[in-house]
Protein backbone atom coordinates (compact mmCIF):
# COMPACT_ATOMS: atom_id res chain seq x y z
CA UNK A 1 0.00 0.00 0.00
CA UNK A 2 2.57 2.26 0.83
CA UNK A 3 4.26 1.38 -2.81
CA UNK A 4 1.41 2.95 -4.15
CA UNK A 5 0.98 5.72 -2.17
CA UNK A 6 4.46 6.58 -3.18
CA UNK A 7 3.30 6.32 -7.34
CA UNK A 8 0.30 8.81 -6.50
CA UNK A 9 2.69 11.19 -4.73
CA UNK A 10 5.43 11.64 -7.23
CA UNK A 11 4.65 10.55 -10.35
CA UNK A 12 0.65 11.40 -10.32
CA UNK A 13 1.52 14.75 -8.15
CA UNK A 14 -1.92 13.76 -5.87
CA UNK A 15 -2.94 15.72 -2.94
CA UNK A 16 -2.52 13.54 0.41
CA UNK A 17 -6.06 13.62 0.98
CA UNK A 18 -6.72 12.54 -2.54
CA UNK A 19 -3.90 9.51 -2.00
CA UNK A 20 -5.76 8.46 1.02
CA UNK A 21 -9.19 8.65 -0.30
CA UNK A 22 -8.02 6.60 -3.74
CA UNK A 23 -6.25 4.29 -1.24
CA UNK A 24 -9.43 3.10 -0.17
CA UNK A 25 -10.59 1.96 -4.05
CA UNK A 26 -7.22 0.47 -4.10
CA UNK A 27 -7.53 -1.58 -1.15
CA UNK A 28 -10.83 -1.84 0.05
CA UNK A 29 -11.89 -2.56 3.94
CA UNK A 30 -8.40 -0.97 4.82
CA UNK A 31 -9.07 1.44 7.71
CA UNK A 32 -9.01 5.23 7.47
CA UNK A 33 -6.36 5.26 10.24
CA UNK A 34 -3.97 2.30 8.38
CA UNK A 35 -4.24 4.28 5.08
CA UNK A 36 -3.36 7.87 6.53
CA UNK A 37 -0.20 6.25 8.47
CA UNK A 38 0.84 4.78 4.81
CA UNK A 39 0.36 8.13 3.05
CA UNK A 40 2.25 10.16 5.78
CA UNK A 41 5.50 7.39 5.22
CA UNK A 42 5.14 7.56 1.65
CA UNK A 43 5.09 11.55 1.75
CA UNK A 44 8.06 11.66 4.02
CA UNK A 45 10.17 8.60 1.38
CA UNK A 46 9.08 11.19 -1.62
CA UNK A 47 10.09 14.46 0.05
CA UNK A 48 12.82 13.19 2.68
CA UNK A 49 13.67 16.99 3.61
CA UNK A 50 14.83 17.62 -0.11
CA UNK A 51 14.21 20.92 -0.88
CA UNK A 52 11.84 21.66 -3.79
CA UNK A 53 13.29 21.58 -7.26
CA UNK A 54 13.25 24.77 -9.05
CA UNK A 55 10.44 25.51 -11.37
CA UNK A 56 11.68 25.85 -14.92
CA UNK A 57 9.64 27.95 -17.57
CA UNK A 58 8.39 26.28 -20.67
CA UNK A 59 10.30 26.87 -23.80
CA UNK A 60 6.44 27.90 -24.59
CA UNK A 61 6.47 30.86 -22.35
CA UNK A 62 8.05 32.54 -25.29
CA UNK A 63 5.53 33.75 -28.03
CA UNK A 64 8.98 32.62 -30.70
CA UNK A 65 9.14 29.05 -29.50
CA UNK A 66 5.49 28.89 -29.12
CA UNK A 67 4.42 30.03 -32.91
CA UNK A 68 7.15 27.92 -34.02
CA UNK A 69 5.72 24.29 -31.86
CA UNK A 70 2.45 25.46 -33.19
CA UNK A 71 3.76 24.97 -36.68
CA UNK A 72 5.78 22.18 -36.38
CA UNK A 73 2.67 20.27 -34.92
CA UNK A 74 0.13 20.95 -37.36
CA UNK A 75 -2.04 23.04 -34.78
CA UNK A 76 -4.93 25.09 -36.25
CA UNK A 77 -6.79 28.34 -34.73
């Protein structure tokens, strides 16, 4: 359970409370309490006092890059 409370967490970037309430479809008849302790040790094996990575912007950000993705990917108006 904790396994994939670690997946939702850092690859599906889900809320806690949304990790323990999708815990429940995963495992059904697990208890509230039992799926809240497994989301709390998942969060702390994702995050282990790492400091945030930096946000990077998107090569889209600039209206150059953009036009040019837009063309290169057949995107209409």
């Amino acid at each position: 359970m904790i396994e994939k409370a670690v997946f939702l967490l850092r690859e599906a970037h889900v809320s806690r409370g949304a990790v323990i309430r999708a815990l429940a479809e995963y495992f059904p008849g697990t208890a509230f309490d039992d799926r809240t302790r497994c989301v709390y040790e998942a969060w702390d094996q994702v995050h282990q006092g790492a400091p945030a990575l930096p946000s990077v912007p998107s090569e889209l950000s600039e209206a150059r890059t953009f036009a040019a993705a837009h063309e290169r990917h057949g995107f209409s108006d």
